[in-house]
Protein backbone atom coordinates (compact mmCIF):
# COMPACT_ATOMS: atom_id res chain seq x y z
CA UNK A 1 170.37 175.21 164.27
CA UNK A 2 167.99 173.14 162.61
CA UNK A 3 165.10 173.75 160.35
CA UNK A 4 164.53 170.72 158.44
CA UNK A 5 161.58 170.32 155.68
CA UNK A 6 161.06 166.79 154.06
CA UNK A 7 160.33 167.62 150.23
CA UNK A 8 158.34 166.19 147.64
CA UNK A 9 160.87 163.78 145.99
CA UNK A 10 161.59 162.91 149.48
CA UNK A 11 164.50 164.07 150.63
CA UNK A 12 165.28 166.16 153.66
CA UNK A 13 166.34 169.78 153.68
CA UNK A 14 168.13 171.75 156.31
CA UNK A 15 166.76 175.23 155.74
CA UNK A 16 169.24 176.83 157.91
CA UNK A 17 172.30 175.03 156.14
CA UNK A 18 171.19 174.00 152.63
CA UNK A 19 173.39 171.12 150.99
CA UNK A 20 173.74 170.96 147.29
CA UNK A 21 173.02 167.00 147.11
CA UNK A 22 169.48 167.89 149.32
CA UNK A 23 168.24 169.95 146.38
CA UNK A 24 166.58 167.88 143.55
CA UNK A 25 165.13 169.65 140.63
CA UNK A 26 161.81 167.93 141.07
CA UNK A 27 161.30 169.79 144.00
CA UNK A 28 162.56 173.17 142.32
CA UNK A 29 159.74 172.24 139.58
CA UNK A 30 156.92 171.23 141.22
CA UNK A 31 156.73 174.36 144.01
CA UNK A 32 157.39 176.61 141.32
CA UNK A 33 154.60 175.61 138.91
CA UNK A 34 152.03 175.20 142.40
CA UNK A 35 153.21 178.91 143.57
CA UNK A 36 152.02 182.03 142.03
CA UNK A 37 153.25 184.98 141.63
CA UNK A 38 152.24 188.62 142.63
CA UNK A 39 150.64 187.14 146.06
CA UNK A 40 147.85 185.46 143.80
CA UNK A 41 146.55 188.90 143.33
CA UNK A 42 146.76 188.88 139.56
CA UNK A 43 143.36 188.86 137.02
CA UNK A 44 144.78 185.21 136.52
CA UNK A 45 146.92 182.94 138.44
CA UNK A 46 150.56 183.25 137.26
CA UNK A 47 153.03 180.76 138.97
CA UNK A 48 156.44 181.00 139.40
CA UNK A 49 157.62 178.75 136.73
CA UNK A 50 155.71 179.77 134.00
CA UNK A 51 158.09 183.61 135.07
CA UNK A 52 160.75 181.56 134.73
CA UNK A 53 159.68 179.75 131.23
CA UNK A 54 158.88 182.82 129.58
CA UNK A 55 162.13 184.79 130.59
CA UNK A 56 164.14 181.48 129.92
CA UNK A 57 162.41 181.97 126.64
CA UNK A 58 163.17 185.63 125.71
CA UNK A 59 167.08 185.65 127.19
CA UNK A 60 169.90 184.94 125.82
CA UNK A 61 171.59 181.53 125.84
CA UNK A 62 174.19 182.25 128.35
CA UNK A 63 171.64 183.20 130.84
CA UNK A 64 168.92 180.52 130.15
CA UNK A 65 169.66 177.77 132.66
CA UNK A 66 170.19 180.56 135.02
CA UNK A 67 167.01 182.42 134.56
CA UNK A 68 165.61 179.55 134.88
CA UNK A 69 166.86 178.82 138.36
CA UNK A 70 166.87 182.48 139.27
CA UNK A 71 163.56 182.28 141.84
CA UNK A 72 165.05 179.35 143.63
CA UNK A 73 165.13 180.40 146.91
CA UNK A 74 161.66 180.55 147.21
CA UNK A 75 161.18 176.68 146.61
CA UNK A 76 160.71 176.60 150.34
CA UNK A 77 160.57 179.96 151.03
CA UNK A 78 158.02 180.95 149.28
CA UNK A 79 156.91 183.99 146.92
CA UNK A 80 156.66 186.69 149.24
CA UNK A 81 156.16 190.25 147.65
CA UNK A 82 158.96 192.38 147.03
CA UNK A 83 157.35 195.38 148.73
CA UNK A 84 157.63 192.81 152.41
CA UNK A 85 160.99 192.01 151.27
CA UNK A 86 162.44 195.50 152.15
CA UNK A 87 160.85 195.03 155.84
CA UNK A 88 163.80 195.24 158.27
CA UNK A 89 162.13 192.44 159.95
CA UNK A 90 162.55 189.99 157.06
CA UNK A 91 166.60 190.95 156.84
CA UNK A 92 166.76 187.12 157.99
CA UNK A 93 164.21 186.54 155.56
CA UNK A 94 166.19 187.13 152.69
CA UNK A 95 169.41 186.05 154.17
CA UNK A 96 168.44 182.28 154.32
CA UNK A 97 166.15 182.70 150.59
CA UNK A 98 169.78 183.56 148.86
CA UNK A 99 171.51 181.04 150.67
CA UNK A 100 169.42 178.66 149.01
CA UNK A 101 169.34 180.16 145.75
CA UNK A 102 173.03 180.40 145.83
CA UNK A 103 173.05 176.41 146.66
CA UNK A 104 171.06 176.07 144.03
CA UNK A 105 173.41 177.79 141.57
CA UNK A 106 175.99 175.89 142.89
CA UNK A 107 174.89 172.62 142.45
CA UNK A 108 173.50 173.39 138.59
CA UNK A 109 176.51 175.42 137.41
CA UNK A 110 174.76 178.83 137.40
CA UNK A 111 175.48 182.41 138.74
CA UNK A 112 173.96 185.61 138.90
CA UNK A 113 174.52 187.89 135.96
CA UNK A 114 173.28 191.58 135.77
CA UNK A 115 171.03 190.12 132.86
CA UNK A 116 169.17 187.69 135.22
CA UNK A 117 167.89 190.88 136.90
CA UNK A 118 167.25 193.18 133.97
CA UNK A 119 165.09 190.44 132.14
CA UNK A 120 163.06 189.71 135.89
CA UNK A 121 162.18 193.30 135.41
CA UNK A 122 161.79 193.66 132.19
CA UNK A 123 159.08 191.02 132.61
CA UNK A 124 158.03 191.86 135.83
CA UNK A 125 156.58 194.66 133.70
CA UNK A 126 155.01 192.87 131.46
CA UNK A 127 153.37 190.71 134.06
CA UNK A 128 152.18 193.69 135.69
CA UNK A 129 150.64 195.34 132.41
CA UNK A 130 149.12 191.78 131.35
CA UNK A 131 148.07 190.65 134.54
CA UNK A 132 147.39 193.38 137.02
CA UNK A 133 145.29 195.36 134.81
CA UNK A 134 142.21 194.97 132.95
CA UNK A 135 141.64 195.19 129.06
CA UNK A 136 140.56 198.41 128.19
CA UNK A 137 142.48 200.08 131.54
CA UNK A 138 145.23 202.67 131.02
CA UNK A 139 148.60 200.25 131.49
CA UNK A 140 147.07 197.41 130.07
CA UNK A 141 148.83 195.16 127.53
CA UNK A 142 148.12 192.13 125.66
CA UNK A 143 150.74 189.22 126.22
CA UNK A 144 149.25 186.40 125.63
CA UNK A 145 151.26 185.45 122.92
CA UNK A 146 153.90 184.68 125.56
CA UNK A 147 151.91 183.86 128.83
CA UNK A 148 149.21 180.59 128.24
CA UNK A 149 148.76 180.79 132.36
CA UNK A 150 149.09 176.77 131.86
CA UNK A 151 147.62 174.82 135.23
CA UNK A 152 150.39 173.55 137.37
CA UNK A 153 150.90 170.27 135.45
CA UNK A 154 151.23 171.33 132.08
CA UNK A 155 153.68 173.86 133.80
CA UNK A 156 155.88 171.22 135.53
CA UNK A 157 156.23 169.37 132.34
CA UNK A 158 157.02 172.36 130.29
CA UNK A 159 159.76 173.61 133.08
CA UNK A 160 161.24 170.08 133.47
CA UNK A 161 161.41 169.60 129.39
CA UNK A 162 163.10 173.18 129.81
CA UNK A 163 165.67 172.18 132.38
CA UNK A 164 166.70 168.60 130.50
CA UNK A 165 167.16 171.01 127.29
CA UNK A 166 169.48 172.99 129.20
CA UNK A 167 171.56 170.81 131.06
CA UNK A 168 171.98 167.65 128.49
């Protein structure tokens, strides 16, 4: 089967049997820092790659390239909420969302460490207490020190300066 997407630097992508040479960081990049997280139901749009900027940020060096990476199965998949994820109809779904981000992996040198996931969460909850609530509600913390909620260009330039850094 087939399921091919043409991507923004142009190539073509079989979504049903990613190939390492058909992923291009540009495209990583640029539908991370256009996609936002939480189903665009924060106070403030938070995309994808500014997630994966901050945690980049905050883990250790090991893990940085990796973190970084870590969301990219939903390049083309998309940001769908966690909550939908544990449908039984979306078992396919997530099947075909880690075979890309294990592609992805691949091709960059990365894996999945336990510490990918703890520092998604551990953020996670700081998205949620920064974002989801208002100043002055019960749950509500100040991170802005770490998230600058940067429009999608700034963002792209910031994640591609990050990936160059980490792969030189």
């Amino acid at each position: 089967m087939e399921a091919i997407v043409k991507t923004y630097s142009g190539k073509f992508l079989n979504l049903a049997d990613p190939q390492p040479e058909d992923i291009d960081i540009i495209d990583i990049a640029i539908a991370h820092a256009r996609e936002g997280r939480w189903s665009n139901q924060t106070r403030h749009k938070l995309s994808i790659a500014e997630h994966e900027v901050v945690g980049t940020i905050l883990i250790d060096q090991d893990n940085k390239l990796p973190f970084l990476l870590h969301e990219g199965g939903e390049t083309f998949w998309r940001d769908v909420p966690g909550p939908a994820k544990k449908l039984p109809e979306l078992a396919g779904y997530k099947k075909y969302e880690k075979m890309l981000q294990n592609v992805i992996y691949f091709k960059y040198g990365c894996k999945e460490t336990p510490a990918i996931k703890e520092m998604d969460l551990k953020i996670e909850a700081m998205e949620n207490a920064f974002l989801m609530h208002r100043p002055g509600d019960e749950g509500y913390m100040d991170y802005s020190s770490l998230y600058k909620l940067y429009d999608e260009r700034m963002i792209f330039d910031i994640y591609m300066n990050w990936f160059k850094r980490l792969t030189r």
